[in-house]
N, C-alpha and C. Protein backbone atom coordinates (compact mmCIF):
# COMPACT_ATOMS: atom_id res chain seq x y z
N UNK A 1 18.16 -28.15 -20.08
CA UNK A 1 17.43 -28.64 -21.23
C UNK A 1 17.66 -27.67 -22.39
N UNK A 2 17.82 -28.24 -23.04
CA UNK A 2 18.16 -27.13 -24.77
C UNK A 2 16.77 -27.13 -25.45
N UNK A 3 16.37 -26.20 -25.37
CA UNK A 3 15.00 -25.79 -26.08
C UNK A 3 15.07 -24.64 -27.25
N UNK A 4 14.25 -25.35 -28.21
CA UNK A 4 14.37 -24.51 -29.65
C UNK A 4 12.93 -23.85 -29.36
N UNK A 5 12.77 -22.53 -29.71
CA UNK A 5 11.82 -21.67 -29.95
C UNK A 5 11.55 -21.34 -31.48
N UNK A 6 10.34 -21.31 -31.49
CA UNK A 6 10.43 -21.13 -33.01
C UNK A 6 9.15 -19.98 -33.24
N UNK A 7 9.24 -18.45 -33.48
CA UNK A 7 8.46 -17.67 -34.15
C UNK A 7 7.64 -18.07 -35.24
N UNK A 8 6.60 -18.20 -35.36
CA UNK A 8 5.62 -18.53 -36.42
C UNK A 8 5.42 -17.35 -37.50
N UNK A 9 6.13 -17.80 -39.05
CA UNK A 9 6.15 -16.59 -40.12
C UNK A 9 7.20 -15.38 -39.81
N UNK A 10 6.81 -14.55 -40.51
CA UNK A 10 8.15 -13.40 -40.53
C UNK A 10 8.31 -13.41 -42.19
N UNK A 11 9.05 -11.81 -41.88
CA UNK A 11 9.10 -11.51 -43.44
C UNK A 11 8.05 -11.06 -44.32
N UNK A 12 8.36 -12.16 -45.39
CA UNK A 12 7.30 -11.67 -46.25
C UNK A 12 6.03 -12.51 -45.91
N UNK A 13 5.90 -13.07 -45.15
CA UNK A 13 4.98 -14.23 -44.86
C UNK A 13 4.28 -13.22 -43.13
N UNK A 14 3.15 -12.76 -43.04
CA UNK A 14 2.87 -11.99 -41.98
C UNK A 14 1.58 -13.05 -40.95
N UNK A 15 1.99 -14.09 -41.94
CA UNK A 15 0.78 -14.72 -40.90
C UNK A 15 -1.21 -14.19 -40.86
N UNK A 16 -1.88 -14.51 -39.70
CA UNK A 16 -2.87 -13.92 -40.04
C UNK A 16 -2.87 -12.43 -39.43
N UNK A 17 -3.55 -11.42 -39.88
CA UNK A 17 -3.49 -10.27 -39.48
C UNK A 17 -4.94 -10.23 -39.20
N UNK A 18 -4.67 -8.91 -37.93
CA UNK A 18 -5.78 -8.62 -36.96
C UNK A 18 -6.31 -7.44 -37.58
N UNK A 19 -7.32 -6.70 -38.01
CA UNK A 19 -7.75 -5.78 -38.49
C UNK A 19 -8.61 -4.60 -37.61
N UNK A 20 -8.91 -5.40 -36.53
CA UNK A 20 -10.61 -4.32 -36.05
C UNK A 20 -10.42 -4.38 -34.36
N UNK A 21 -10.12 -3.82 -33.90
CA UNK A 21 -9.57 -2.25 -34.44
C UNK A 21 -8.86 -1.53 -34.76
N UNK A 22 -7.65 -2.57 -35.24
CA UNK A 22 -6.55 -1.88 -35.49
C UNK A 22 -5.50 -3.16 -36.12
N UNK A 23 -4.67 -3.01 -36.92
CA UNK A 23 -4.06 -3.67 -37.48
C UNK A 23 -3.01 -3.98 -36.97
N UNK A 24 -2.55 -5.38 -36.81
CA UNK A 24 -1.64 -6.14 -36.06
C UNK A 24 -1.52 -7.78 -37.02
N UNK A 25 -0.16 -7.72 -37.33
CA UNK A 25 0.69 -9.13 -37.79
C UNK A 25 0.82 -10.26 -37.21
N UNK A 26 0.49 -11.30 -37.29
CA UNK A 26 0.71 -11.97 -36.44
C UNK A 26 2.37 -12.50 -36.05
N UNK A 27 3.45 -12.25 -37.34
CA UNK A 27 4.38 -12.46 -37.40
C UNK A 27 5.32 -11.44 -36.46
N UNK A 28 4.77 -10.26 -35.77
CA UNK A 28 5.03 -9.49 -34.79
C UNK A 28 4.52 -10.04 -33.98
N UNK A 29 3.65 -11.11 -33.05
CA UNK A 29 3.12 -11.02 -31.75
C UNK A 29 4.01 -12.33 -31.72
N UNK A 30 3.93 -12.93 -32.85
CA UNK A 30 4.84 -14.48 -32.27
C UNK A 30 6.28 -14.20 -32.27
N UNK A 31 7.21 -12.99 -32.46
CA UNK A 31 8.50 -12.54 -32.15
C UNK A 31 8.26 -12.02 -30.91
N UNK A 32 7.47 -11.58 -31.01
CA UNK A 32 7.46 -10.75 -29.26
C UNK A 32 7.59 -11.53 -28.42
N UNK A 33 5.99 -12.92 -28.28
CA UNK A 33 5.97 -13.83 -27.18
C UNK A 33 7.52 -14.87 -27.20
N UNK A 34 8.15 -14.91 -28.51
CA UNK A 34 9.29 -15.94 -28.60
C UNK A 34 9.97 -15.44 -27.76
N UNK A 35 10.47 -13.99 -27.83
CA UNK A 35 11.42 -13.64 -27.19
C UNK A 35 11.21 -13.35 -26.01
N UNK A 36 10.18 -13.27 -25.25
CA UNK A 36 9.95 -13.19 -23.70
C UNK A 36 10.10 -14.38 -23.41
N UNK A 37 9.43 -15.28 -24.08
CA UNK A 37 9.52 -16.69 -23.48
C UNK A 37 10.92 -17.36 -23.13
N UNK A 38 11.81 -17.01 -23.72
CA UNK A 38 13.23 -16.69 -24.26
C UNK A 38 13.83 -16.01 -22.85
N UNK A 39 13.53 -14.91 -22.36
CA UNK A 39 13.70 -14.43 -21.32
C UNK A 39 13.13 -15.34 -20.06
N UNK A 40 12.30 -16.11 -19.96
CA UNK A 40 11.31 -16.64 -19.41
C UNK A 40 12.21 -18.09 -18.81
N UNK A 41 12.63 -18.39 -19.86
CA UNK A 41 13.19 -20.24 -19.95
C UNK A 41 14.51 -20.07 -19.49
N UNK A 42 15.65 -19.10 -19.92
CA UNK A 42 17.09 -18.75 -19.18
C UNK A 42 17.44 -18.69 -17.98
N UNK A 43 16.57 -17.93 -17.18
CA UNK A 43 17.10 -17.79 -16.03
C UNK A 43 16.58 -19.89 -15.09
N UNK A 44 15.38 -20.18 -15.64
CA UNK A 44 15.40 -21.54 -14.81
C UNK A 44 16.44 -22.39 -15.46
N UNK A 45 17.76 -22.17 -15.95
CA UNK A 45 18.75 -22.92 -16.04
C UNK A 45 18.79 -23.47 -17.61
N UNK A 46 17.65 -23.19 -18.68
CA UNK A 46 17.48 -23.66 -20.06
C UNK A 46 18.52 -23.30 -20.93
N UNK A 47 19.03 -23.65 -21.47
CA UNK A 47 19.98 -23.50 -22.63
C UNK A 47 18.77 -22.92 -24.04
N UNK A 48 18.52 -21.70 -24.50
CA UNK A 48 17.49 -21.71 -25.88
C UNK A 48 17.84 -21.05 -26.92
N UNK A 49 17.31 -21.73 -27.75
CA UNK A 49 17.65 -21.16 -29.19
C UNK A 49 16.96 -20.82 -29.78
N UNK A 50 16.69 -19.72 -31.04
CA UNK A 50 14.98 -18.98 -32.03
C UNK A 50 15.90 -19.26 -33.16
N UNK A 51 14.46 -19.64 -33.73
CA UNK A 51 14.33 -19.82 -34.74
C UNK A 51 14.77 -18.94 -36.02
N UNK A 52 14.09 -17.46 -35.20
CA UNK A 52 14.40 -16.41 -35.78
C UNK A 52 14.33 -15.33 -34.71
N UNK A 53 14.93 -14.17 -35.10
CA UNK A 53 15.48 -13.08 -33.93
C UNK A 53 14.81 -12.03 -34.29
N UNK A 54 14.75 -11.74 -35.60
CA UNK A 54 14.12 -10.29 -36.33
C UNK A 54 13.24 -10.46 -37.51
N UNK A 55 12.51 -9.87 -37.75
CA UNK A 55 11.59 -10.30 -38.91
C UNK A 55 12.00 -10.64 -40.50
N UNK A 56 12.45 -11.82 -40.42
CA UNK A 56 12.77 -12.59 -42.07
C UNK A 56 11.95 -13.85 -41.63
N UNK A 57 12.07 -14.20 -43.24
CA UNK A 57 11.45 -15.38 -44.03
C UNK A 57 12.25 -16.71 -43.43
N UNK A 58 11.72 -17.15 -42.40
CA UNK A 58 12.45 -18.79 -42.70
C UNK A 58 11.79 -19.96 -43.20
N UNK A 59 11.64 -20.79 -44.27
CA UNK A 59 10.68 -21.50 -44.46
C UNK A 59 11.09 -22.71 -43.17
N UNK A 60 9.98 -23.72 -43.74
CA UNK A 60 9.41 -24.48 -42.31
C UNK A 60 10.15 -25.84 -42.60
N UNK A 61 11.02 -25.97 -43.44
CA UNK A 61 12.22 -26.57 -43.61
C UNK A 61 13.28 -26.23 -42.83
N UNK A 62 13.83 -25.27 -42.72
CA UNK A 62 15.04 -24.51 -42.23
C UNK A 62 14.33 -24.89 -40.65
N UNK A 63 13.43 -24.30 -40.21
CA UNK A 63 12.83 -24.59 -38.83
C UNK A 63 13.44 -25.81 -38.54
N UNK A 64 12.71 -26.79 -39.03
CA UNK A 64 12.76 -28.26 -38.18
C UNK A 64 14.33 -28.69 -38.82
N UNK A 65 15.26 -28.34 -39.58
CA UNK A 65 16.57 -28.63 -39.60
C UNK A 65 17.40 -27.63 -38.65
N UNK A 66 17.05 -26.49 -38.11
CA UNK A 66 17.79 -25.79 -37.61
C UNK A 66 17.63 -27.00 -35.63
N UNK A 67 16.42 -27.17 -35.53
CA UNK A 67 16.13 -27.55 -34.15
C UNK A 67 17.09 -29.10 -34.30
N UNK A 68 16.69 -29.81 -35.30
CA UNK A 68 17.18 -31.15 -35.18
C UNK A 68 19.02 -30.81 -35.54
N UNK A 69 19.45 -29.80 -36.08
CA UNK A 69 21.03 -30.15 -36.14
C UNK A 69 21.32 -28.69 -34.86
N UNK A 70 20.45 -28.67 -34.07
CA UNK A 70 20.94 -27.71 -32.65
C UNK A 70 20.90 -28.97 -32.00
N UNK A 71 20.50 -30.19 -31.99
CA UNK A 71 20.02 -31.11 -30.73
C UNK A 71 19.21 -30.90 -29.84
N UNK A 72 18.45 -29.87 -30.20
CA UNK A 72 17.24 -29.68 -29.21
C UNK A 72 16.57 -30.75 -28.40
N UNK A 73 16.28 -30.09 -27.31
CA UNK A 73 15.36 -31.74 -26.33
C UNK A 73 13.30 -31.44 -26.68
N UNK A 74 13.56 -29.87 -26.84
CA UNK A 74 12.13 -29.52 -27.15
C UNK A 74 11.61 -29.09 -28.43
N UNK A 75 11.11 -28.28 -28.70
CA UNK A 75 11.00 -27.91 -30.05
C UNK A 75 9.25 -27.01 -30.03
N UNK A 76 9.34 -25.71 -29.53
CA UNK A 76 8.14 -24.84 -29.04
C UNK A 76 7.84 -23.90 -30.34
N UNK A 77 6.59 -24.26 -31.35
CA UNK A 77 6.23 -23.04 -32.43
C UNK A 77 5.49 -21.99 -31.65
N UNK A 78 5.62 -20.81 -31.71
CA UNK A 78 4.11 -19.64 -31.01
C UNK A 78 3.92 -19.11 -32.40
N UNK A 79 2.39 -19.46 -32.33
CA UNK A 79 1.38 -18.80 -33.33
C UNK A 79 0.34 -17.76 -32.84
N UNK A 80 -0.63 -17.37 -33.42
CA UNK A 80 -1.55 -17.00 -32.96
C UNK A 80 -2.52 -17.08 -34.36
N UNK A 81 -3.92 -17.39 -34.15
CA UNK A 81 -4.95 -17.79 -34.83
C UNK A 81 -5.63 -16.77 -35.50
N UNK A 82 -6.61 -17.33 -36.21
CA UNK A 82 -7.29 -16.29 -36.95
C UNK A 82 -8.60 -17.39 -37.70
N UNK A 83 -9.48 -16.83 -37.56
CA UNK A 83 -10.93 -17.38 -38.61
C UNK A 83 -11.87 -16.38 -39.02
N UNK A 84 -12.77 -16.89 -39.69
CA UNK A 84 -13.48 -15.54 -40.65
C UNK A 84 -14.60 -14.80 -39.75
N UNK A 85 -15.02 -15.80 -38.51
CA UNK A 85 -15.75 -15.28 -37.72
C UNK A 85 -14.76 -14.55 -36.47
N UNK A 86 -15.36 -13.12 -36.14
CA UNK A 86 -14.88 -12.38 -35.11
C UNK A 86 -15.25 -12.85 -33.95
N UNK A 87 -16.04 -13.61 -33.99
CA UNK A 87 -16.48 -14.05 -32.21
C UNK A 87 -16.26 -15.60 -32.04
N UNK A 88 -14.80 -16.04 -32.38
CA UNK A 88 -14.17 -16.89 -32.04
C UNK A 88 -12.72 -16.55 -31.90
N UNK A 89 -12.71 -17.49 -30.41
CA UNK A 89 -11.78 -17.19 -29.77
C UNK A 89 -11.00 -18.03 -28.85
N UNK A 90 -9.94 -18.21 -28.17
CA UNK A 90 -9.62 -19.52 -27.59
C UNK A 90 -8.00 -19.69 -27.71
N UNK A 91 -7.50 -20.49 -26.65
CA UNK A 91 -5.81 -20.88 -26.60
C UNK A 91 -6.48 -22.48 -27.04
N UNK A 92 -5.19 -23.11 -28.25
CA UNK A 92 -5.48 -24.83 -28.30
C UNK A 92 -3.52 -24.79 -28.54
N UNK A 93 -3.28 -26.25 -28.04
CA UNK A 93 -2.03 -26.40 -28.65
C UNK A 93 -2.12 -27.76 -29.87
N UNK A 94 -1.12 -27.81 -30.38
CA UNK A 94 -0.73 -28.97 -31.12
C UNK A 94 0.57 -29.48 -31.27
N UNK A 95 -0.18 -30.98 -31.57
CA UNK A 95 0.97 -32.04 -31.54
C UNK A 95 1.22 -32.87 -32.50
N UNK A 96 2.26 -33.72 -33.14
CA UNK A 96 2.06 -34.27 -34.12
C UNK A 96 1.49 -36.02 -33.93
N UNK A 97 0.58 -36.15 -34.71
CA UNK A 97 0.06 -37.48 -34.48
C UNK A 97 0.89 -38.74 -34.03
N UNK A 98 0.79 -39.37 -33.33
CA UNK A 98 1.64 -40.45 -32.39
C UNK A 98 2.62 -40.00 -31.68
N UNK A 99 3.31 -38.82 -31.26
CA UNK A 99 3.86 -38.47 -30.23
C UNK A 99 3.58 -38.38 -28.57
N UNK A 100 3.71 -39.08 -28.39
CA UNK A 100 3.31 -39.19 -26.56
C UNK A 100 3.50 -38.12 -26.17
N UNK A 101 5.08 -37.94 -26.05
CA UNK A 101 5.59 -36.86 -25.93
C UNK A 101 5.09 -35.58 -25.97
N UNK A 102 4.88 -35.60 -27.46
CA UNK A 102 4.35 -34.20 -27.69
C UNK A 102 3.01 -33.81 -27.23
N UNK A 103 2.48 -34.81 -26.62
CA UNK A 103 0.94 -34.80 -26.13
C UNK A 103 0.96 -34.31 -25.15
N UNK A 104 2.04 -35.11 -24.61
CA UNK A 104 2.14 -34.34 -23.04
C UNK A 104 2.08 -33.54 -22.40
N UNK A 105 3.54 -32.99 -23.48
CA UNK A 105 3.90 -31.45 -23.56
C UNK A 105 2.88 -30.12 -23.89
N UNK A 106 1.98 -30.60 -24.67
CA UNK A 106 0.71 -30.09 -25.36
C UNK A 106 -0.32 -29.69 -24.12
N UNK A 107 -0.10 -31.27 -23.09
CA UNK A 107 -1.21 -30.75 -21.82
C UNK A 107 -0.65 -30.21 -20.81
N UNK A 108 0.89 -30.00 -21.32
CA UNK A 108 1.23 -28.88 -20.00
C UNK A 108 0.74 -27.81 -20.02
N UNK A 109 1.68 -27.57 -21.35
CA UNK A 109 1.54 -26.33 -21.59
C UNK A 109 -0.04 -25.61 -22.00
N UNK A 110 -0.78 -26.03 -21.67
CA UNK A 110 -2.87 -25.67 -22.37
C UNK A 110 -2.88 -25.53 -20.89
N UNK A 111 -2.51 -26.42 -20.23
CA UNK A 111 -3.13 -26.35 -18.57
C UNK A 111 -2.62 -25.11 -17.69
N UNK A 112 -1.18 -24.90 -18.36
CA UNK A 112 -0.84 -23.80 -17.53
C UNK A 112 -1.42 -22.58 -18.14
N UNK A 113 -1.71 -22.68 -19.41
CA UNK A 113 -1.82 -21.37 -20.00
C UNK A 113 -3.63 -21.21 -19.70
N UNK A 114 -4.09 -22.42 -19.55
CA UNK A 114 -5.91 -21.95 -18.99
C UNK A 114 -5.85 -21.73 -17.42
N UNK A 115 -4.67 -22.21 -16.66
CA UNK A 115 -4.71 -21.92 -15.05
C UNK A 115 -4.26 -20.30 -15.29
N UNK A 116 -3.34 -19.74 -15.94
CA UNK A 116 -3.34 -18.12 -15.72
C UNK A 116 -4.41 -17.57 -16.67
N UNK A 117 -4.86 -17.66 -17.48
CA UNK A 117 -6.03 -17.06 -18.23
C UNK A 117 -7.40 -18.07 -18.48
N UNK A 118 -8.08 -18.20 -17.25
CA UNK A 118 -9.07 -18.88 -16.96
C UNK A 118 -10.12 -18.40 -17.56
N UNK A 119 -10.42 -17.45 -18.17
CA UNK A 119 -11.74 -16.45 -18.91
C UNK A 119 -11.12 -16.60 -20.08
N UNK A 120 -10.50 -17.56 -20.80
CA UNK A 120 -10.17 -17.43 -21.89
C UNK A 120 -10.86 -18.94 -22.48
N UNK A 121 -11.05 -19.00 -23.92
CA UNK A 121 -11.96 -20.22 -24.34
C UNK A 121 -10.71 -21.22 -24.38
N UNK A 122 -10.93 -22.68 -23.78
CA UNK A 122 -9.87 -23.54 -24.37
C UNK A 122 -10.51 -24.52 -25.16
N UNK A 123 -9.82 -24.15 -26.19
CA UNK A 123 -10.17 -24.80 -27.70
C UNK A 123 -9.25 -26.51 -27.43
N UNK A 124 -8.77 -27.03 -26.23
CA UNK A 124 -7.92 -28.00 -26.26
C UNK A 124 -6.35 -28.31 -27.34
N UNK A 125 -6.29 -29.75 -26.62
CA UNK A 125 -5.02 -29.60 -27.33
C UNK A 125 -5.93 -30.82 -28.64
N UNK A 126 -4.63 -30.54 -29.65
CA UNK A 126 -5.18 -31.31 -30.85
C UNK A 126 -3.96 -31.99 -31.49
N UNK A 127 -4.19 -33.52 -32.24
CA UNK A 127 -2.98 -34.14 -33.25
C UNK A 127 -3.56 -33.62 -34.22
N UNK A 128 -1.80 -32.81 -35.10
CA UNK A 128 -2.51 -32.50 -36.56
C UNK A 128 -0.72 -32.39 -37.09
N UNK A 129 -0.81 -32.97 -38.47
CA UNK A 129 -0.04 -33.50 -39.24
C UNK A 129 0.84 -32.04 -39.67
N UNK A 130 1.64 -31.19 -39.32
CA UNK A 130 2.48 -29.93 -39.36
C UNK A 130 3.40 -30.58 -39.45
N UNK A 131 4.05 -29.43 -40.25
CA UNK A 131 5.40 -30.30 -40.87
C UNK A 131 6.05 -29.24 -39.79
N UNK A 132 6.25 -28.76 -39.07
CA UNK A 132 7.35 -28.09 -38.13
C UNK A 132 7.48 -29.61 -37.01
N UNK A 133 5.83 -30.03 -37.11
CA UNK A 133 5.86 -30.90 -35.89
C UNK A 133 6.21 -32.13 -36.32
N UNK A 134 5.55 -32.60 -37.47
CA UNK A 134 6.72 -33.87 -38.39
C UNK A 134 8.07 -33.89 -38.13
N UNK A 135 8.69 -33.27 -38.53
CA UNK A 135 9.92 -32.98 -38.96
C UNK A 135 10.74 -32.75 -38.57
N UNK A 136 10.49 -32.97 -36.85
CA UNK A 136 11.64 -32.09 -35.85
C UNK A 136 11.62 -33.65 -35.53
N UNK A 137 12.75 -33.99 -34.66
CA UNK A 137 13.43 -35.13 -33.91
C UNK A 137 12.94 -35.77 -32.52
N UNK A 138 11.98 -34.09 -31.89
CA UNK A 138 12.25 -34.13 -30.30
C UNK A 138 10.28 -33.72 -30.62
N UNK A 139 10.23 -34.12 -28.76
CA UNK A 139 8.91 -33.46 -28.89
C UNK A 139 8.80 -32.22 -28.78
N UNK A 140 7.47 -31.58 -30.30
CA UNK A 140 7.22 -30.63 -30.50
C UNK A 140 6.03 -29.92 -30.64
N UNK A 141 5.58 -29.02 -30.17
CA UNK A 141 4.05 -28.23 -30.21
C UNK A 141 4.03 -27.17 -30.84
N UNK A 142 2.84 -26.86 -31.10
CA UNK A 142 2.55 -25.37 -32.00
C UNK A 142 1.63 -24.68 -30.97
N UNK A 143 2.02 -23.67 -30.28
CA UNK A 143 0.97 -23.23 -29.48
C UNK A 143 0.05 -22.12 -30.02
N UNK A 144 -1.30 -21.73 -30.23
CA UNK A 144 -1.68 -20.99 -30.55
C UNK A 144 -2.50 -20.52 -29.68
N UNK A 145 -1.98 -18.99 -29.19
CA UNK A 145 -1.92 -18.51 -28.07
C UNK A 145 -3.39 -17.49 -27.92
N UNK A 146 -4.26 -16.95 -29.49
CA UNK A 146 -5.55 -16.59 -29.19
C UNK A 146 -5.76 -16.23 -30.87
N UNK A 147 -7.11 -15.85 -30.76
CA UNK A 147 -7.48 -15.19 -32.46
C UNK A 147 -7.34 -13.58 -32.52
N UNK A 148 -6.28 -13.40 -33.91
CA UNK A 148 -6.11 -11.66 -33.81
C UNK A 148 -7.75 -11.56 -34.54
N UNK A 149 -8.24 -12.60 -35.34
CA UNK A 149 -9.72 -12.19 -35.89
C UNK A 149 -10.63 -11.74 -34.76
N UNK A 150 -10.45 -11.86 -33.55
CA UNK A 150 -11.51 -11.73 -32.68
C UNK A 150 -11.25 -10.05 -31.74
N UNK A 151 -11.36 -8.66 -32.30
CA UNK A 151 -11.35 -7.60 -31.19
C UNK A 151 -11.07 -7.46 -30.39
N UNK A 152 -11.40 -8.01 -29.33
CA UNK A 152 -11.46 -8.63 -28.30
C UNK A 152 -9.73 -9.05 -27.86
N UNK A 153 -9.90 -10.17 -28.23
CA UNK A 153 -7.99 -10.73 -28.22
C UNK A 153 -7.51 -9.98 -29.14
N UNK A 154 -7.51 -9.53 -30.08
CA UNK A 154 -6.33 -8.29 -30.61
C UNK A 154 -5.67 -7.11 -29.79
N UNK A 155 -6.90 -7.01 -29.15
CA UNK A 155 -6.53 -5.83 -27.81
C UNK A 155 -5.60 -6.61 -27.17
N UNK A 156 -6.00 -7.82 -26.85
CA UNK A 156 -4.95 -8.51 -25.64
C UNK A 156 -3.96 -8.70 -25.68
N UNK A 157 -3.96 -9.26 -27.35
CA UNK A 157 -2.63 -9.58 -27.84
C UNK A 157 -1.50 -8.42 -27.77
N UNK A 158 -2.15 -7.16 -28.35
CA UNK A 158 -1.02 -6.20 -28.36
C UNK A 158 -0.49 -5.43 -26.92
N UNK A 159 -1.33 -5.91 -26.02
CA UNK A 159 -0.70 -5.59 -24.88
C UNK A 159 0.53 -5.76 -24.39
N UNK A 160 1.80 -5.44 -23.58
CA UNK A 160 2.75 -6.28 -23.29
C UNK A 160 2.73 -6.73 -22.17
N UNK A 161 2.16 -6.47 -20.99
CA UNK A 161 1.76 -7.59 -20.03
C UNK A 161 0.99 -8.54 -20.67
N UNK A 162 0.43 -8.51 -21.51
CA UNK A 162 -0.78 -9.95 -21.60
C UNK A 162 0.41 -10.71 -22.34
N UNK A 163 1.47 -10.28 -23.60
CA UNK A 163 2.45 -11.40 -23.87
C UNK A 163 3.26 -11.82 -22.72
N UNK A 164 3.59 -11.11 -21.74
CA UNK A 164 4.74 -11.37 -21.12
C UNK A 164 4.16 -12.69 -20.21
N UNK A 165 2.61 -12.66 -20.07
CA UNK A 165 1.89 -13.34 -18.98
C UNK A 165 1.55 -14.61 -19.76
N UNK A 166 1.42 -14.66 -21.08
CA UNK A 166 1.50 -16.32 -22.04
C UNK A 166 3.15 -16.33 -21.96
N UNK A 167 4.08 -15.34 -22.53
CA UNK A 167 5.30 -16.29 -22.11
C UNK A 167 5.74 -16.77 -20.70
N UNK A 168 5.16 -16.55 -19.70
CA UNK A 168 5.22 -16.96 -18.53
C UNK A 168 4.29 -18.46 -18.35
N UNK A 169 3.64 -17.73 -18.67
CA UNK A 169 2.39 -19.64 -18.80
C UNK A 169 3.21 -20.51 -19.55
N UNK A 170 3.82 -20.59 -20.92
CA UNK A 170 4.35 -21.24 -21.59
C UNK A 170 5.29 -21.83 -20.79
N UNK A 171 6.37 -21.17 -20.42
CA UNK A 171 7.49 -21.41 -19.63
C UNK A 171 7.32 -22.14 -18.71
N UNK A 172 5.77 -22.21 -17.75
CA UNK A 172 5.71 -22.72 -16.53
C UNK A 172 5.02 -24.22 -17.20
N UNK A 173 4.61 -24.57 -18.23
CA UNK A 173 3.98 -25.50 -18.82
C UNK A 173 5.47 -26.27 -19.19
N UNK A 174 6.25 -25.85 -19.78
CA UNK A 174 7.12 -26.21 -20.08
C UNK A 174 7.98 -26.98 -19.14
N UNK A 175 7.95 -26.33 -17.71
CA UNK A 175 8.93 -26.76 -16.73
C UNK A 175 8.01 -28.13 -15.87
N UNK A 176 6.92 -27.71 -16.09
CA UNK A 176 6.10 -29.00 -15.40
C UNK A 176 6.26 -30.20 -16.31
N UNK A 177 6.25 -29.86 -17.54
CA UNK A 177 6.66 -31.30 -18.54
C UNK A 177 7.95 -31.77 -18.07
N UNK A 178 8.82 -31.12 -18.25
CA UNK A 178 9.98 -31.50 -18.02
C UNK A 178 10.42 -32.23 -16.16
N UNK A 179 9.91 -31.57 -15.28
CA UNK A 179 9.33 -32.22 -13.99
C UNK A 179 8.88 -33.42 -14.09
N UNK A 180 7.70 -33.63 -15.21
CA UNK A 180 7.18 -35.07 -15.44
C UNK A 180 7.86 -36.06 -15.49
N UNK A 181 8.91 -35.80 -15.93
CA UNK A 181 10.33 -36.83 -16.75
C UNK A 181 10.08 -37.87 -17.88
């Protein structure tokens, strides 16, 4: 299966940033998890491609033309969240409105990622009108993997077992969709 990965922001664009207790980009945690996941999807036989490799600007044009003229079969954004309150927290994915597909893919991948991090809030999966998820050809999700606003998950996030253990969830969400047929 040829699967496009896609880092959320980079560059001059840092995404939301984590502050308390310590400052963290979000445009660094979604290169990190891309590229494990990346490690993650190769060896079960995946053909994958990123979006981006090192921290630059791609706008969200270039995204969904880079996946649709690769021929991608998938099309995976990693984000990570942020709101004004610190004591929210939670994995949700998204899909773009009327995609079956992408729904699907949406409840793999939430199910696998709440079966390895079961103490984590699941905010569910959700349809919402993204132009990464518009705009691509194939079915596509935005996963957003926790809030750097929340202490709590900032710690987690910057861990590298805790990414290596969502790009592993991802991956295994991924392979059960694809199982589905």
């Amino acid at each position: 299966m040829k699967i496009c990965l896609d880092a959320g922001h980079g560059g001059k664009d840092p995404g939301a940033i984590g502050t308390a207790p310590f400052r963290l980009e979000e445009k660094e945690i979604n290169l990190a998890i891309t590229k494990l996941l990346e490690e993650s999807l190769e060896p079960l036989g995946h053909w994958v491609a990123l979006t981006r490799r090192r921290d630059v600007f791609i706008s969200l044009e270039a995204r969904s033309l880079f996946a649709n003229q690769l021929g991608a079969d998938l099309f995976i954004s990693i984000h990570t969240n942020s709101f004004y309150s610190p004591d929210i927290s939670g994995i949700e994915v998204f899909y773009c409105p009327g995609s079956g597909k992408g729904k699907t893919l949406a409840e793999k991948i939430l199910e696998s990622l709440m079966n390895s991090f079961p103490n984590h809030n699941n905010r569910g999966i959700k349809s919402r009108d993204l132009k990464v998820l518009r705009e691509t050809k194939m079915p596509a999700v935005l996963v957003e993997v926790e809030f750097l606003s929340n202490p709590e998950q900032l710690q987690f996030l910057a861990a590298e077992k805790n990414r290596e253990a969502l790009a592993n969830a991802i991956s295994k969400g991924i392979d059960k969709y694809i199982a589905s047929g």
